[in-house]
N, C-alpha and C. Protein backbone atom coordinates (compact mmCIF):
# COMPACT_ATOMS: atom_id res chain seq x y z
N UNK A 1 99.16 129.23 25.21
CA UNK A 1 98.77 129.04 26.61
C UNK A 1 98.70 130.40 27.31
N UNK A 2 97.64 130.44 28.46
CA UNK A 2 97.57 131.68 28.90
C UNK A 2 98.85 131.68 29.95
N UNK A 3 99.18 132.58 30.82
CA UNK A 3 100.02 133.02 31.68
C UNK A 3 99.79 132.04 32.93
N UNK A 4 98.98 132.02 33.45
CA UNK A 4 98.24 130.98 34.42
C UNK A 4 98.98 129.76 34.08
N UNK A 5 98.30 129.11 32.79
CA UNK A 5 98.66 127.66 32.46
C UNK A 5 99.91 127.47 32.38
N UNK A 6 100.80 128.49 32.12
CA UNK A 6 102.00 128.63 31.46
C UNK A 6 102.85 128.19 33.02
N UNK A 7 102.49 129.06 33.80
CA UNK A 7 102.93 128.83 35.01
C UNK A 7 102.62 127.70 36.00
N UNK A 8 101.48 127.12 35.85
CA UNK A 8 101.33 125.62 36.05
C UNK A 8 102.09 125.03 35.55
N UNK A 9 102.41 125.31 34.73
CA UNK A 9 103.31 124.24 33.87
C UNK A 9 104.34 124.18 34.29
N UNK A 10 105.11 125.21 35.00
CA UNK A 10 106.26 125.53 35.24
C UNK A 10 106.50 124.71 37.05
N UNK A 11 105.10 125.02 37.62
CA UNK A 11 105.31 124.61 38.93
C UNK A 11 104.93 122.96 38.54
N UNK A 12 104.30 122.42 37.78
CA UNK A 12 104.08 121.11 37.39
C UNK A 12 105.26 120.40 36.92
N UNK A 13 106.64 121.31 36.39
CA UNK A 13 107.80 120.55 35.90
C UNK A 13 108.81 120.47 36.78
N UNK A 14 108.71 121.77 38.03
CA UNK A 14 109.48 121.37 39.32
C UNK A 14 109.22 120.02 40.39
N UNK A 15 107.48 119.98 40.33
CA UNK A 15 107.04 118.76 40.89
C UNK A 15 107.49 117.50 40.59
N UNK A 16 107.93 117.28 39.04
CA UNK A 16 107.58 115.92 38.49
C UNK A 16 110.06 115.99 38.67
N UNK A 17 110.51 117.01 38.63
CA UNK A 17 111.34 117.27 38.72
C UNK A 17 112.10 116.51 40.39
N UNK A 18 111.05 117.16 41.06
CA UNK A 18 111.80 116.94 42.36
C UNK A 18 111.19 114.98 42.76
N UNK A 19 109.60 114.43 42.31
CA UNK A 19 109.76 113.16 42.40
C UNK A 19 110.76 112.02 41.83
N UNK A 20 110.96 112.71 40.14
CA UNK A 20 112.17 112.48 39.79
C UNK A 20 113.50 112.27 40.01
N UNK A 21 113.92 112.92 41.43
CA UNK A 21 115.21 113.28 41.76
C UNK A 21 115.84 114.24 40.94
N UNK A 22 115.40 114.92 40.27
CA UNK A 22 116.66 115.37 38.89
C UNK A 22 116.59 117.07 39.37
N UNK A 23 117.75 116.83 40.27
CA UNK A 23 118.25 118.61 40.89
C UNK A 23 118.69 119.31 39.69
N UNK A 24 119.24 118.99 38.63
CA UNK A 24 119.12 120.47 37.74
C UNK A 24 117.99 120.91 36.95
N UNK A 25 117.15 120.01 36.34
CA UNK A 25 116.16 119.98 36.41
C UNK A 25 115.30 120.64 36.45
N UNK A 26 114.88 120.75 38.37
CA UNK A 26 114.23 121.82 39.63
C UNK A 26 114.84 123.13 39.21
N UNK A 27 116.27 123.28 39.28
CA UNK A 27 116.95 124.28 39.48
C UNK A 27 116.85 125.20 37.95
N UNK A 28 116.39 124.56 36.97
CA UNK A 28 116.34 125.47 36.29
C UNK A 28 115.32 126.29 35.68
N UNK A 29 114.30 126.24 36.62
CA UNK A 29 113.56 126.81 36.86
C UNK A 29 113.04 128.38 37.53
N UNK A 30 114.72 128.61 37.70
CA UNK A 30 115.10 129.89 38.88
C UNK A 30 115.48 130.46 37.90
N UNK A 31 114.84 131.87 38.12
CA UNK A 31 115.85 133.28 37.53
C UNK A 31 116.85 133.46 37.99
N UNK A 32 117.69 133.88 37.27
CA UNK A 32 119.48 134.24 37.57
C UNK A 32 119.70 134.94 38.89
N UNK A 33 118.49 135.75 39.06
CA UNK A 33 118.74 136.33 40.45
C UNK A 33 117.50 135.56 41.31
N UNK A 34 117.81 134.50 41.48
CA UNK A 34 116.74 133.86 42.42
C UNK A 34 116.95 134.24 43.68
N UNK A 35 115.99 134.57 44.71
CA UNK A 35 116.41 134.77 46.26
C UNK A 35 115.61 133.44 46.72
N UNK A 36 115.98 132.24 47.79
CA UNK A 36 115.40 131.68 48.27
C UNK A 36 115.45 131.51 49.64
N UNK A 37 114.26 131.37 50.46
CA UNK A 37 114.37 130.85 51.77
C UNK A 37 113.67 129.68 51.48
N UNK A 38 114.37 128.29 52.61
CA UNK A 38 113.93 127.14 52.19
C UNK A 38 114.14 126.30 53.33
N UNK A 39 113.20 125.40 53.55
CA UNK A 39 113.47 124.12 54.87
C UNK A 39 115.08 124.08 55.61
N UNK A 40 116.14 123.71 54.63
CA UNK A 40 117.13 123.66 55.00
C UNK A 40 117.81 124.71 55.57
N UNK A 41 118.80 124.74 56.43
CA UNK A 41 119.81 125.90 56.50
C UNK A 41 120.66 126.20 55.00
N UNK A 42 121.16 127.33 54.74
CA UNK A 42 121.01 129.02 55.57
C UNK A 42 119.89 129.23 55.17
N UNK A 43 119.72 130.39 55.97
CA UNK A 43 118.31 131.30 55.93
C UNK A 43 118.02 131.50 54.83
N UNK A 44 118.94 131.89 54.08
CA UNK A 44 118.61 132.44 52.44
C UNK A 44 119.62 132.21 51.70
N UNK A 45 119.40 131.63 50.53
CA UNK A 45 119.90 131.30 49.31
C UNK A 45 119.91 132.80 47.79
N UNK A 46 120.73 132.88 47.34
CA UNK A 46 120.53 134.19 46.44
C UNK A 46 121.56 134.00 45.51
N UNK A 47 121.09 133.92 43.62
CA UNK A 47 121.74 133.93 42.93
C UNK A 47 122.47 132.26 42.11
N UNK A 48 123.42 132.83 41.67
CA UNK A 48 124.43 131.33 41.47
C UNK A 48 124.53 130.38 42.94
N UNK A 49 124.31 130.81 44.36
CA UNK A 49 124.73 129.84 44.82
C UNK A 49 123.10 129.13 45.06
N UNK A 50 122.06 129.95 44.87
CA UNK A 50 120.79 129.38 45.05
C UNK A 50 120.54 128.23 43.52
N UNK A 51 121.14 128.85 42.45
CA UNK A 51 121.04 127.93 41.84
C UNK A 51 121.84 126.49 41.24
N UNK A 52 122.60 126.10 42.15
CA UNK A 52 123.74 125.38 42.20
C UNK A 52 122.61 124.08 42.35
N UNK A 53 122.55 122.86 41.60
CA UNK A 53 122.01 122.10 41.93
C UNK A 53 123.05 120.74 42.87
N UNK A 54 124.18 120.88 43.47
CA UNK A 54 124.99 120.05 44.47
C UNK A 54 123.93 119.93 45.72
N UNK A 55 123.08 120.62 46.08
CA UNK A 55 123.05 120.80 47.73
C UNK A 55 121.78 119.63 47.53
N UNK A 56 120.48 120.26 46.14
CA UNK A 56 119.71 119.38 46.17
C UNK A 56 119.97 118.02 45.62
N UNK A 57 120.80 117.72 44.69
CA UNK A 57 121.58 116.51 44.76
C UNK A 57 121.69 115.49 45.62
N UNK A 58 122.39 116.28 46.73
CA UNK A 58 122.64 115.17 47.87
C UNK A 58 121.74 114.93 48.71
N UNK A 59 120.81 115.73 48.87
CA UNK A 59 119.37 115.65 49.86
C UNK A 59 118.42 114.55 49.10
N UNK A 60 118.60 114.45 47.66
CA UNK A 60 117.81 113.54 47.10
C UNK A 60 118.81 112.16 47.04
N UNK A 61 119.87 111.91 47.04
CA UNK A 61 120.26 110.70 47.56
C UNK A 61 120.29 110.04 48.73
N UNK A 62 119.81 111.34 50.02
CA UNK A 62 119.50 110.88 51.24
C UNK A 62 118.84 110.59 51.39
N UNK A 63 116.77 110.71 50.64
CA UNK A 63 115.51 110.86 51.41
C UNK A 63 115.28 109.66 50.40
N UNK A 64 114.61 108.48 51.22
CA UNK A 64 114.09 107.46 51.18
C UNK A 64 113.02 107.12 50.18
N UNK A 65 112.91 106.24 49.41
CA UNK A 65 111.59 106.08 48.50
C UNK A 65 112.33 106.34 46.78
N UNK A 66 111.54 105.61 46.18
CA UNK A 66 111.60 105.66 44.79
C UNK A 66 110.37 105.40 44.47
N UNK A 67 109.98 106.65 43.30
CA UNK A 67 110.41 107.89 43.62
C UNK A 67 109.56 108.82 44.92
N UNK A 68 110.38 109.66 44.81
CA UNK A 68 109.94 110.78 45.96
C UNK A 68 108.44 111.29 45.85
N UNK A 69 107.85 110.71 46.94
CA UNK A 69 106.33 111.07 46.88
C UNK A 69 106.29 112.44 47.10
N UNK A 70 105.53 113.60 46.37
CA UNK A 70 105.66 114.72 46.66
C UNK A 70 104.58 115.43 45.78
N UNK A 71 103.46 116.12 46.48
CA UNK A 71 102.75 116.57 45.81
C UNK A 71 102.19 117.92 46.14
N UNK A 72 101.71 118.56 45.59
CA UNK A 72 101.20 120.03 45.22
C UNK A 72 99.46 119.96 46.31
N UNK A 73 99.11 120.63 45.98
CA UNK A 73 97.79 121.08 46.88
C UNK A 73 97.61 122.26 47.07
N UNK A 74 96.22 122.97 46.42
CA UNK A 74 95.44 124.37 46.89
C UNK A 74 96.36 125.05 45.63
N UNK A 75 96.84 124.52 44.79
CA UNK A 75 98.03 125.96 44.49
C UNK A 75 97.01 127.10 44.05
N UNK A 76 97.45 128.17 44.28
CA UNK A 76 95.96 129.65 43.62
C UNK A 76 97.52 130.54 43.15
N UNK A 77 97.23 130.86 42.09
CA UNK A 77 98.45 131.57 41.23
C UNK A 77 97.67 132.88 40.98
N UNK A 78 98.22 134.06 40.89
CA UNK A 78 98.12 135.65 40.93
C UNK A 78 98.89 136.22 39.74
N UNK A 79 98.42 136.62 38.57
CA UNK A 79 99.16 137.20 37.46
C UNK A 79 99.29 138.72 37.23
N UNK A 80 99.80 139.28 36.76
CA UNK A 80 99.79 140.83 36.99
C UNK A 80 101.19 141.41 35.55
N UNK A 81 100.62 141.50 34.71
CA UNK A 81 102.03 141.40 33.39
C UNK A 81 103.02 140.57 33.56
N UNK A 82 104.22 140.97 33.53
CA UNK A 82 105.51 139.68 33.59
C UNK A 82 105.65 139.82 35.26
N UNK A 83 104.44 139.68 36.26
CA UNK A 83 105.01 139.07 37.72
C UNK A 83 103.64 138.57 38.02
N UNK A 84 104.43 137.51 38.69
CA UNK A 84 103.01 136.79 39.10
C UNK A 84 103.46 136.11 40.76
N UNK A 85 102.56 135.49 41.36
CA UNK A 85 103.02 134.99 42.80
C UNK A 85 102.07 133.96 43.05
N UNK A 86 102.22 132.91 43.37
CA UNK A 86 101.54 131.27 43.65
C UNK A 86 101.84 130.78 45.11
N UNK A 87 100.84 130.36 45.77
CA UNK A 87 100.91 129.08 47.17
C UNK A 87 100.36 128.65 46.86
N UNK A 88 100.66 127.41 47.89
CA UNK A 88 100.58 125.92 48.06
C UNK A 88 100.64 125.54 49.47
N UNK A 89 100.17 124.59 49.19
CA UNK A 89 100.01 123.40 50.40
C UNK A 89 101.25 122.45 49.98
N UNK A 90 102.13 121.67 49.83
CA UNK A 90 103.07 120.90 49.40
C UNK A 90 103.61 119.82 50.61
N UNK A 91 103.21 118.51 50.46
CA UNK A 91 104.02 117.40 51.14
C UNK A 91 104.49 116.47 50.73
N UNK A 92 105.67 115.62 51.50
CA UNK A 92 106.62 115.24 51.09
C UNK A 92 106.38 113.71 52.03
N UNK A 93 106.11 112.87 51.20
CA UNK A 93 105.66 111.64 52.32
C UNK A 93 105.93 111.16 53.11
N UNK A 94 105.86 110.74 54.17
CA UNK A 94 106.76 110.22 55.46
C UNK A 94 107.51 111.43 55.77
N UNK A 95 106.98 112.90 55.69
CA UNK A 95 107.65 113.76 56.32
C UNK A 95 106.86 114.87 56.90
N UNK A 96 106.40 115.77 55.78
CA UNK A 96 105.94 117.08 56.50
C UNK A 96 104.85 117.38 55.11
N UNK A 97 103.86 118.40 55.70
CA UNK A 97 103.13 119.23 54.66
C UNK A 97 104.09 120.57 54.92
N UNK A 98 104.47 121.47 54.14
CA UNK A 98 105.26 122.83 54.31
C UNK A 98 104.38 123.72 53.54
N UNK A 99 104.31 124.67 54.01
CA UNK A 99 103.61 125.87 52.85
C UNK A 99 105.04 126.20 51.72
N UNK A 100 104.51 126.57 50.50
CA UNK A 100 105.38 126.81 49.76
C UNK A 100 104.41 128.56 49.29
N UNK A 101 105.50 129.12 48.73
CA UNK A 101 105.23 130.65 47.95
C UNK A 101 106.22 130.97 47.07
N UNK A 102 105.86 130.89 45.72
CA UNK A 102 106.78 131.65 44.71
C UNK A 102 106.25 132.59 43.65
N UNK A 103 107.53 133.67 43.58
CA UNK A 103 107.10 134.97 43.10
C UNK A 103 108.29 134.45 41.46
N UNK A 104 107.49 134.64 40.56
CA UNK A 104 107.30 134.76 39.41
C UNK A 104 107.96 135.91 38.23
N UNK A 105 109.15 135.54 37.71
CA UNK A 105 108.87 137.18 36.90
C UNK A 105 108.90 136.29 34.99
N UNK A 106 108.75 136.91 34.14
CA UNK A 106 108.30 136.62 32.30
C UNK A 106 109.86 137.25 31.79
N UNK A 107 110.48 136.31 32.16
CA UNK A 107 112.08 136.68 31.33
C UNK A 107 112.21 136.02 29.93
N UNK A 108 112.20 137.01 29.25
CA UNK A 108 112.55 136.61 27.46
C UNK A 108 110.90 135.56 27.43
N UNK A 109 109.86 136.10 27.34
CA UNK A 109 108.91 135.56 27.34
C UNK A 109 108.78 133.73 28.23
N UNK A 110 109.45 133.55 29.10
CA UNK A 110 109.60 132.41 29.48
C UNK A 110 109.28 132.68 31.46
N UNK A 111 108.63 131.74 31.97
CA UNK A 111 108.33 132.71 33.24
C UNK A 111 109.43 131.39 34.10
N UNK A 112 109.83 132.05 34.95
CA UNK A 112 110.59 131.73 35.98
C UNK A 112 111.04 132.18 37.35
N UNK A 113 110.97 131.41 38.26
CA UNK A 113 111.42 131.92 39.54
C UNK A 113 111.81 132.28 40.12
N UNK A 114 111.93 133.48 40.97
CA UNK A 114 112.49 134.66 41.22
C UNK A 114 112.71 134.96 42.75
N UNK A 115 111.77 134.11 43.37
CA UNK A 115 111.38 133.81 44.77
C UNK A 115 110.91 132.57 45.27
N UNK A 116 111.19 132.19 46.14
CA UNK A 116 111.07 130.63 46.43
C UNK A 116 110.76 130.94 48.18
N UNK A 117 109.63 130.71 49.03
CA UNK A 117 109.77 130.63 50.20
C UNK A 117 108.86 129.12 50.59
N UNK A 118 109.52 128.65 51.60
CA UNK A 118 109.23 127.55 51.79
C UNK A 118 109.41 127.45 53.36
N UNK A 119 108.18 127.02 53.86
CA UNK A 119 108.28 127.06 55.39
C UNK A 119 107.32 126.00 55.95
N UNK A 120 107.45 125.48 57.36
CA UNK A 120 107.01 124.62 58.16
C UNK A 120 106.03 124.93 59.06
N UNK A 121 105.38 125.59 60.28
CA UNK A 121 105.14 126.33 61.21
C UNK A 121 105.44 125.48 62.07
N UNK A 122 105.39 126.47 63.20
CA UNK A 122 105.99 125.45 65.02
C UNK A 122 105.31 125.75 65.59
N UNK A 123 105.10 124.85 66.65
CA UNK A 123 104.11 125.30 67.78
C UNK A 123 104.76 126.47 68.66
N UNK A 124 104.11 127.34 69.20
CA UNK A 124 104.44 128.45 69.68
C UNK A 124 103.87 128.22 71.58
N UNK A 125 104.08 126.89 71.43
CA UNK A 125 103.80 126.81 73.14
C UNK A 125 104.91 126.12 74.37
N UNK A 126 106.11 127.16 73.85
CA UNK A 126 107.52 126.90 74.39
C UNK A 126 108.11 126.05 73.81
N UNK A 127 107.65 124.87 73.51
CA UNK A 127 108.80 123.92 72.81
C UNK A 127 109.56 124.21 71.71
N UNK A 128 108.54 125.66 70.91
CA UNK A 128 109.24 125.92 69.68
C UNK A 128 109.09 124.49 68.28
N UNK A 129 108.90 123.30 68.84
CA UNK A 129 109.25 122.50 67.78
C UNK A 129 108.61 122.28 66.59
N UNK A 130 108.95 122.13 65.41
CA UNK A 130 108.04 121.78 64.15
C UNK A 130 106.88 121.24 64.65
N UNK A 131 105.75 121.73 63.60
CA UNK A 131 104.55 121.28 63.81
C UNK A 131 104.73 120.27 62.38
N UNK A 132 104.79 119.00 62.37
CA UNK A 132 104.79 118.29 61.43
C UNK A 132 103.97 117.50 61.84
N UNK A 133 103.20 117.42 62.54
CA UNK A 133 101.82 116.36 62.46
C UNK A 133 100.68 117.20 61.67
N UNK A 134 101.05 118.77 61.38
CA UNK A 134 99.75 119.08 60.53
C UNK A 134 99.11 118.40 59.27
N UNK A 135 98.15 118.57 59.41
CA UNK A 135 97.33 118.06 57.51
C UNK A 135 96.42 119.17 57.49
N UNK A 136 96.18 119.77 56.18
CA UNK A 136 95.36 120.18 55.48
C UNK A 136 94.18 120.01 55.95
């Protein structure tokens, strides 16, 4: 498989991972030094505690539906030797579309995640509040 596919594959096994429910799963998909920013609080996640699958655990026994509707959209992936970087469009049903972005590195020939950003946008006309009525 080329590098591309390889990495589809990889964002295709977090997908089927997170409809699944199965937080280790997702999580092992992260390089040892993963840095993440993500929907939830704190701001940033980094390392063993980013890859702790407890936090997503319990978020998937909270959110409603079997299984978790959740799908991919637009992804365009960027290769460059062992680093590569991918977005998305990504929503989560009965909730939100979020942009997603992850940066990529080819550890022991195996590619994995190294960066994880994941964000919402807000309206910027004082209320500040999530823009979750967007669509694509």
């Amino acid at each position: 498989m080329t590098d591309e596919e390889q990495i589809r594959a990889v964002v295709a096994e977090r997908a089927t991972a997170m409809r699944e429910r199965d937080a280790e799963r997702f999580v092992a998909q992260y390089a040892p030094q993963i840095v993440k920013f993500d929907l939830a609080p704190p701001l940033a996640h980094a390392g063993p505690e980013a890859r702790d699958a407890g936090a997503l655990r319990s978020w998937f026994a909270s959110y409603p539906g079997e299984p978790i509707d959740y799908q991919i959209r637009d992804l365009t992936i960027a290769v460059d030797g062992a680093v590569a970087f991918c977005h998305s469009l990504n929503h989560l049903a009965g909730a939100l579309w979020f942009r997603s972005t992850l940066g990529l590195r080819k550890i022991d020939g195996q590619w994995r995640v190294a960066h994880e950003h994941n964000s919402t946008p807000f309206h910027m006309d004082g209320s500040d509040k999530a823009a979750l009525d967007l669509q694509p």
